[in-house]
Protein backbone atom coordinates (compact mmCIF):
# COMPACT_ATOMS: atom_id res chain seq x y z
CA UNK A 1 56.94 74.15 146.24
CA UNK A 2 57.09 72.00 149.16
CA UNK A 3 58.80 69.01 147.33
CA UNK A 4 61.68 71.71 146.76
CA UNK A 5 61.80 72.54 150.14
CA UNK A 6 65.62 70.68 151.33
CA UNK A 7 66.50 70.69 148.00
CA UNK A 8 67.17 74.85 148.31
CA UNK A 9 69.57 74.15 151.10
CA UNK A 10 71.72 72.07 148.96
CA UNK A 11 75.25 73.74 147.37
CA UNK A 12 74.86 75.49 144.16
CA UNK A 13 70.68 73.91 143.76
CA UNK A 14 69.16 74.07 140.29
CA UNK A 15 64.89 73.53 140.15
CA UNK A 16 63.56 72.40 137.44
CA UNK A 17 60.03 74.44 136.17
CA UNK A 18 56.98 72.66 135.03
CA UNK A 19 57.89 73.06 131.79
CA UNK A 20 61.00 71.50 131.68
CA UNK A 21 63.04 74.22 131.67
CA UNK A 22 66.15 74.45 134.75
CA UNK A 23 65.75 77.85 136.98
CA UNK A 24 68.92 79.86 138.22
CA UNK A 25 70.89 78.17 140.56
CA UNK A 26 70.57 79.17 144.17
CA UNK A 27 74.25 79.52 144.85
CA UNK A 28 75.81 78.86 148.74
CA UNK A 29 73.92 81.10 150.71
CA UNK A 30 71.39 79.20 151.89
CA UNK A 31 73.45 75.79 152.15
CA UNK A 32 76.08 78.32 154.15
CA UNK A 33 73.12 79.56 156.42
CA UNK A 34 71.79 76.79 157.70
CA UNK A 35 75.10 75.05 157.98
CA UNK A 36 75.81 77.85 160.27
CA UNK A 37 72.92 77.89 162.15
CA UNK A 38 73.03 74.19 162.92
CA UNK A 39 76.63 74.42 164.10
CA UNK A 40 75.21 76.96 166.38
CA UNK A 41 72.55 74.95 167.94
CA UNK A 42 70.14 76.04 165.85
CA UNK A 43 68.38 76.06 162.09
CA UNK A 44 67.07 77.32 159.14
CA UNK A 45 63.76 76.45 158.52
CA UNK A 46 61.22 77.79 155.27
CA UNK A 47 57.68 77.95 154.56
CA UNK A 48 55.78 78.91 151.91
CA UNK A 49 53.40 78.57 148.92
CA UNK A 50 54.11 78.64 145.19
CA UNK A 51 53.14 81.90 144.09
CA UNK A 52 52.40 83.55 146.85
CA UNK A 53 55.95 83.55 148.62
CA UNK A 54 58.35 82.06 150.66
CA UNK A 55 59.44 82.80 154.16
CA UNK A 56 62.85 81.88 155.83
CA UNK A 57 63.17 81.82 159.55
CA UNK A 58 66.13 81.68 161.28
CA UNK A 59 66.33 80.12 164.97
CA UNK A 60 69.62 80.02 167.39
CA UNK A 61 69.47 79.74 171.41
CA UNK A 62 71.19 82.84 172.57
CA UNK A 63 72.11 83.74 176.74
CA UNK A 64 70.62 86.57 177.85
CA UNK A 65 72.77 89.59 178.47
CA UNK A 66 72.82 90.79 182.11
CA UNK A 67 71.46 94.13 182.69
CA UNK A 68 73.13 96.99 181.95
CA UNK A 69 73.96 99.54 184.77
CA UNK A 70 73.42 102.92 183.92
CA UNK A 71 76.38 105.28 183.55
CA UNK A 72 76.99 108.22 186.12
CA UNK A 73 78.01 111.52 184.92
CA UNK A 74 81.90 111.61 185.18
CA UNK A 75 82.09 107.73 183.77
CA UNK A 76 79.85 108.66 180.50
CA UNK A 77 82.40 111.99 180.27
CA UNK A 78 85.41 110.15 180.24
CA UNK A 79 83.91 107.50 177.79
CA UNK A 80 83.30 110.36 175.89
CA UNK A 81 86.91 111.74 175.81
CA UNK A 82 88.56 108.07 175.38
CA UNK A 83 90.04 106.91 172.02
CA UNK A 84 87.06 105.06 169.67
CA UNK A 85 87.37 101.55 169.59
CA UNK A 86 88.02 99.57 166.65
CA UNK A 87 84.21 98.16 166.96
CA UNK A 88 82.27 101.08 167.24
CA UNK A 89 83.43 103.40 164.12
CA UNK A 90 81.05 105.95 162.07
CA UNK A 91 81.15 104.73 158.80
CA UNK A 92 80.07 105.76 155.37
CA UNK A 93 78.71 103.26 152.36
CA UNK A 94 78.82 105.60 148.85
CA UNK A 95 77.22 103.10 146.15
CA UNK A 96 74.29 103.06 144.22
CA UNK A 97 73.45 99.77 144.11
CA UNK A 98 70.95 98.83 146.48
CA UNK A 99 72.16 94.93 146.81
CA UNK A 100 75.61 95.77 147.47
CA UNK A 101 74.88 98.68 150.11
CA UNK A 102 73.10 96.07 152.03
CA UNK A 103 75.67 93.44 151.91
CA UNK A 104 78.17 95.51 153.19
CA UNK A 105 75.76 97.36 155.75
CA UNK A 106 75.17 94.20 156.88
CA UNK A 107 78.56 92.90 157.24
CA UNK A 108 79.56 96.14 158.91
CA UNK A 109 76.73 96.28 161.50
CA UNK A 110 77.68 92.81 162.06
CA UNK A 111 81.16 94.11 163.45
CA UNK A 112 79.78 96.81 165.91
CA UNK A 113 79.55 99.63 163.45
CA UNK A 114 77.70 102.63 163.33
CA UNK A 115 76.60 102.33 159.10
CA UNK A 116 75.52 105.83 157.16
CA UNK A 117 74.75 105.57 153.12
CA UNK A 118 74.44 107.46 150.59
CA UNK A 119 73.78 106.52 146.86
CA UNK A 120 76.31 108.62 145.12
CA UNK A 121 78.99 110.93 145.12
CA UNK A 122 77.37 114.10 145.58
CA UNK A 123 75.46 112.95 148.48
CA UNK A 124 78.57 111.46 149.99
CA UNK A 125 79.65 115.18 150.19
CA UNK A 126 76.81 116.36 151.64
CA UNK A 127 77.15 113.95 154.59
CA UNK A 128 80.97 114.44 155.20
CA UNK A 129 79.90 117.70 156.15
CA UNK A 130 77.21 117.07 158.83
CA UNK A 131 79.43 112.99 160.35
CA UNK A 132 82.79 112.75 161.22
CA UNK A 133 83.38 109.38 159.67
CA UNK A 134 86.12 107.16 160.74
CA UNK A 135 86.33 105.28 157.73
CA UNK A 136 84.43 105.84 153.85
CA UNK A 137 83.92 102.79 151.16
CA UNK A 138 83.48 104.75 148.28
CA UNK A 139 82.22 103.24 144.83
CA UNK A 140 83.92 104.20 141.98
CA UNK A 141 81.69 104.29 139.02
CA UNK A 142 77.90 105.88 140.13
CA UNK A 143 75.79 108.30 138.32
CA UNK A 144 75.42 112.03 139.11
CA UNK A 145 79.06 112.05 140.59
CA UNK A 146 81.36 109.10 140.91
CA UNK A 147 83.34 107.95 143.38
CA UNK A 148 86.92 109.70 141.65
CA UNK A 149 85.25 112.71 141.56
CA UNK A 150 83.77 113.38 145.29
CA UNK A 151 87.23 111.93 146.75
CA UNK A 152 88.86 114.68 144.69
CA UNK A 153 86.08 117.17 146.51
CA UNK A 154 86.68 115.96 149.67
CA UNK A 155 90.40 116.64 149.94
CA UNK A 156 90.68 119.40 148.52
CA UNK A 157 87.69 120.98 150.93
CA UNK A 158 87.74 122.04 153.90
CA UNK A 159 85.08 119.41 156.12
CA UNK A 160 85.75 117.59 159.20
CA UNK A 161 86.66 114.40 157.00
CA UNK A 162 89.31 115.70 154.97
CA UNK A 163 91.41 113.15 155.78
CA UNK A 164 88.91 110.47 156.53
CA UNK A 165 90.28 107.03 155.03
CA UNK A 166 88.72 106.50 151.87
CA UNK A 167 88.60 102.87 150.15
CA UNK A 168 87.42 102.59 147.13
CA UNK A 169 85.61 99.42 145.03
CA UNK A 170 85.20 98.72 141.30
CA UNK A 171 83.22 95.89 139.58
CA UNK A 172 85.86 96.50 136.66
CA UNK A 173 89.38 95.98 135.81
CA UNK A 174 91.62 96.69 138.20
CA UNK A 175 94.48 98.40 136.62
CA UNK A 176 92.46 101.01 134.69
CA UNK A 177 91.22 102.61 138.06
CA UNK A 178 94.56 102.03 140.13
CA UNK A 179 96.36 105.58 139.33
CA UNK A 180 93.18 107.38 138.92
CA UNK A 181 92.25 106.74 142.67
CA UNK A 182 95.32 107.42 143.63
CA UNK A 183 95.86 110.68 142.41
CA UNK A 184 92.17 111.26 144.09
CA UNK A 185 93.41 110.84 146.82
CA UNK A 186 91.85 107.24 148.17
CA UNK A 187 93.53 105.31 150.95
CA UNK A 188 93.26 102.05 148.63
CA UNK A 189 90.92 100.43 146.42
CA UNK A 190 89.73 96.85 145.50
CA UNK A 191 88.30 94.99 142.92
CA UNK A 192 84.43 93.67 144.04
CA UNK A 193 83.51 91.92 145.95
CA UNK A 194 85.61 93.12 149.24
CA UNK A 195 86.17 90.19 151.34
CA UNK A 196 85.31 90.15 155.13
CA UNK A 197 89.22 89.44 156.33
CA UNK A 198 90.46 92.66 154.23
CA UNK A 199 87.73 94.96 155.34
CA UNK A 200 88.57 93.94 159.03
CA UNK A 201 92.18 94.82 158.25
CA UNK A 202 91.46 98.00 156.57
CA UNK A 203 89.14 98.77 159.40
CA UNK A 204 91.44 97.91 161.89
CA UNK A 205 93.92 100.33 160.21
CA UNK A 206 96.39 97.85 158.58
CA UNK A 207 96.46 100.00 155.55
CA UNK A 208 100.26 99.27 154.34
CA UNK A 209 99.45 95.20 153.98
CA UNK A 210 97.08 95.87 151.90
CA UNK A 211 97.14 99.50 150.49
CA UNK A 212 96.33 99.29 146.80
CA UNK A 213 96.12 95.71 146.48
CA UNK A 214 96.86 94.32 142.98
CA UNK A 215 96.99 90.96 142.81
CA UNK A 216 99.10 89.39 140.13
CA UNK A 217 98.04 85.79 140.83
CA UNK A 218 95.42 83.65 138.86
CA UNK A 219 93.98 82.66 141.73
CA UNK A 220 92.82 84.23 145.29
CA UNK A 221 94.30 81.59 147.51
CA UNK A 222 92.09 83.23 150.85
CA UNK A 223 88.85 82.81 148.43
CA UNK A 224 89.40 78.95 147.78
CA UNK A 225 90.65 78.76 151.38
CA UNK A 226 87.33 79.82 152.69
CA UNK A 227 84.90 78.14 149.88
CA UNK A 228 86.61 74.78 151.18
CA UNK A 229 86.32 75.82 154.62
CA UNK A 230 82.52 76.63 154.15
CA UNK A 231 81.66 73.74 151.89
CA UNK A 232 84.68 71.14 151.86
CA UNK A 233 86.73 69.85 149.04
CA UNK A 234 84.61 67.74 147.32
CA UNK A 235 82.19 69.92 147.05
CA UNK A 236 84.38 73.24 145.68
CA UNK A 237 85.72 70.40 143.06
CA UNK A 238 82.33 69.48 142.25
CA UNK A 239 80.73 73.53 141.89
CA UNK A 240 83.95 74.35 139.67
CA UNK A 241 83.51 71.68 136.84
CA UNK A 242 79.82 72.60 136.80
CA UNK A 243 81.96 76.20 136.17
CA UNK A 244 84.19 74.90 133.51
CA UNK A 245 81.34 73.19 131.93
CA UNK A 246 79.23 76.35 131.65
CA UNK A 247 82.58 78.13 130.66
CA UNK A 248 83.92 75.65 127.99
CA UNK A 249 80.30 75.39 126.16
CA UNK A 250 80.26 79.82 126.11
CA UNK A 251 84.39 79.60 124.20
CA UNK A 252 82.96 76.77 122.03
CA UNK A 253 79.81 79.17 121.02
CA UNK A 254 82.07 82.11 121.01
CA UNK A 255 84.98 80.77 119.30
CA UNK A 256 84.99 83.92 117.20
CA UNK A 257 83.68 87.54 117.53
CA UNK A 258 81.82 86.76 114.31
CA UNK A 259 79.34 84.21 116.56
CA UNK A 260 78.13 87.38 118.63
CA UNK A 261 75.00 88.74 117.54
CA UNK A 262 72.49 89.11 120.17
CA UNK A 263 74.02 91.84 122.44
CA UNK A 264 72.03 91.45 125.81
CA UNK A 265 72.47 87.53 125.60
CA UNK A 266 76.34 88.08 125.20
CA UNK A 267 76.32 90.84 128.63
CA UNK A 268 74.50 88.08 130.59
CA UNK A 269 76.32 85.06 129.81
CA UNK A 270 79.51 86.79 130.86
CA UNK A 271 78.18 88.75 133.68
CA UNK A 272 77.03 84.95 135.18
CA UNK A 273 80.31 83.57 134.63
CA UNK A 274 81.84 86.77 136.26
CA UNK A 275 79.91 85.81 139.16
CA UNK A 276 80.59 82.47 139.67
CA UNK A 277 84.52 83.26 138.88
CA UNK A 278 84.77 85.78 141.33
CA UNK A 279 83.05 83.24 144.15
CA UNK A 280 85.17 80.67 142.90
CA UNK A 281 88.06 82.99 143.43
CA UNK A 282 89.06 83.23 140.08
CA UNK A 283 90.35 86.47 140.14
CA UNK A 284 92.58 86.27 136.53
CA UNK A 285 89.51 84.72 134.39
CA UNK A 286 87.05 87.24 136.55
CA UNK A 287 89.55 89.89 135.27
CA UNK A 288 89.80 89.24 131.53
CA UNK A 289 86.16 88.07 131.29
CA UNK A 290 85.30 91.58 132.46
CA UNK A 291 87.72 93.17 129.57
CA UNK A 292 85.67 90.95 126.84
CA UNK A 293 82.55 93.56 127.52
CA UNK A 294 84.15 96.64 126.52
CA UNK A 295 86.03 95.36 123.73
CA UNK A 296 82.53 94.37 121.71
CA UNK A 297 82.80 97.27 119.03
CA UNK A 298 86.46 95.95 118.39
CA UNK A 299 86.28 92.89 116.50
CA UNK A 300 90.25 92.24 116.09
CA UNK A 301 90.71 92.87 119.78
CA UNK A 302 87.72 90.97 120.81
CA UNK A 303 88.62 87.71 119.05
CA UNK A 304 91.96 87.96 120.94
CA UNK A 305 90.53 88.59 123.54
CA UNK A 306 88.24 85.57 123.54
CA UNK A 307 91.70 83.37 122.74
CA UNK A 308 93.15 84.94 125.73
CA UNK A 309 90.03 84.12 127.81
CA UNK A 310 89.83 80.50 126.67
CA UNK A 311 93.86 80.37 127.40
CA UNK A 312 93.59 81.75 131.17
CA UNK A 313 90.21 79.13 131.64
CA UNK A 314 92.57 76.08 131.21
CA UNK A 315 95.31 77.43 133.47
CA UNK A 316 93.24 78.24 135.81
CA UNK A 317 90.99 74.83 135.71
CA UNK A 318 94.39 72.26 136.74
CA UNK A 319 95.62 75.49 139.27
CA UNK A 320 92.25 75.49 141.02
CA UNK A 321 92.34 71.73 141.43
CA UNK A 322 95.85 72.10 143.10
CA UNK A 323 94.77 74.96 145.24
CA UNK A 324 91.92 73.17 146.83
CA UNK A 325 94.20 70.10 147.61
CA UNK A 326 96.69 72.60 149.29
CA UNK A 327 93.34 74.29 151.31
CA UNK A 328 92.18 70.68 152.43
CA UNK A 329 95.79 69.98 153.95
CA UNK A 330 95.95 73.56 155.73
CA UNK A 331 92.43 73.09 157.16
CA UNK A 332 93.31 69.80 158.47
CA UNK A 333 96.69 70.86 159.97
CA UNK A 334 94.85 73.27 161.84
């Protein structure tokens, strides 16, 4: 509605319906966005009518690129023959999910790349045989062959990309994928979502800094250094107790496996707190939330599990706090 139009472009927004009832939050992409666009001389700008649709239109001045002049024959040759830059590489996307392929399409386009996709493992195969690819993100768990499974394929064939760097990504744990991949034969793996400073990195072929990256930490100090960058300190404060609030009132309803019994209510109350722990860069509480879903049929090791959960939330609450004060000192050093 039009009375919600600036209210989308606020951090973390929450509408309220006619009847009463609060909608899903809209997260930081749109206060992000338009922040951007401003800074860039430009905006942000929507339009629309309730139940019909809404349209967002994005407007920033831009120069205009002088004209190109065409190659001759011997200069297009020897372009030909030179070394591929780090910005113009032929790479592969292998997941099924249609959100996430876009994101990182998008992200890699963004960078000068030349994107392929394909939605599983089987048709990853099929296209390392027709593209040399400089460079394959491979998902690990898809139906009709996962990513294990057609890295295995591929290095033990025969194609053009038998040695083609191969990254893999998991939504799940990190430790119960880290030797399989290996042993498959992937470059590295990481635990979703990939951030944009490590895929530069492994693009740019700085694969020992961060070759199977583990991290032991509670906390991903990069993530919190770029929510405060993008949204300041006040506000990353702010959007983590509205976290901790949602978190404290799901152990206080959950304070024992016996309090589960509606199964599909449990999977999405943990899969939204999975999100907003992972954008929070949470990575620990992200980690053992993620371990509470496949532990449902165990009821000894899921009421541990829960006491574990609730444990890691209040060490990583007063550690969060800290880390944002460090990341507003940093950012105003530099």
């Amino acid at each position: 509605a039009e009375d919600n139009y600036e209210k989308v472009f606020e951090a973390f927004a929450s509408l309220t319906s006619p009847e009463g009832r609060q909608s899903r939050g809209d997260g930081l992409g749109l206060y992000i966005s338009r922040r951007i666009a401003r800074q860039l001389g430009g905006d942000v700008q929507i339009k629309g009518q309730v139940g019909s649709g809404t349209a967002f239109t994005l407007t920033v001045p831009l120069l205009r690129a002088e004209s190109v002049v065409p190659q001759t024959e011997s200069e297009a040759e020897a372009e030909q023959s030179a070394p591929r830059a780090r910005s113009n590489q032929n790479i592969l996307i292998v997941e099924d999910n249609s959100v996430n392929r876009s994101v990182l399409r998008d992200m890699l386009l963004g960078m000068g790349h030349r994107v392929f996709e394909a939605t599983n493992g089987k048709e990853a195969l099929e296209s390392v045989e027709d593209t040399l690819f400089d460079l394959i993100i491979m998902d690990i768990s898809m139906p009709v062959m996962d990513g294990i499974e057609a890295t295995k394929r591929l290095r033990m064939g025969s194609s053009q990309n038998v040695n083609t760097v191969v990254i893999g990504l998991t939504a799940h744990g990190r430790e119960e994928f880290r030797e399989r991949a290996k042993q498959a034969g992937m470059n590295t793996f990481y635990t979703k979502p990939i951030r944009l400073p490590t895929l530069r990195r492994v693009i740019d072929g700085e694969l020992e800094a961060v070759a199977f990256h583990v991290s032991g930490s509670v906390l991903d100090d990069a993530s919190i250094a770029e929510l405060v960058a993008a949204i300041g300190g006040k506000k990353a404060l702010e959007a983590s107790e509205r976290f901790f609030k949602e978190f404290d009132q799901f152990v206080e309803k959950h304070s024992s496996a016996e309090n589960i019994s509606d199964d599909e209510e449990w999977r999405a109350e943990i899969h939204k707190l999975r999100g907003a722990a992972a954008m929070l860069g949470m990575t620990e509480l992200e980690s053992r939330l993620a371990k509470l879903k496949s532990k449902k049929a165990d009821f000894e090791a899921l009421t541990t599990g829960l006491v574990a959960v609730a444990n890691i939330g209040q060490q990583t609450r007063e550690l969060f706090k800290s880390r944002v004060g460090d990341a507003q000192i940093a950012g105003s050093i530099v």
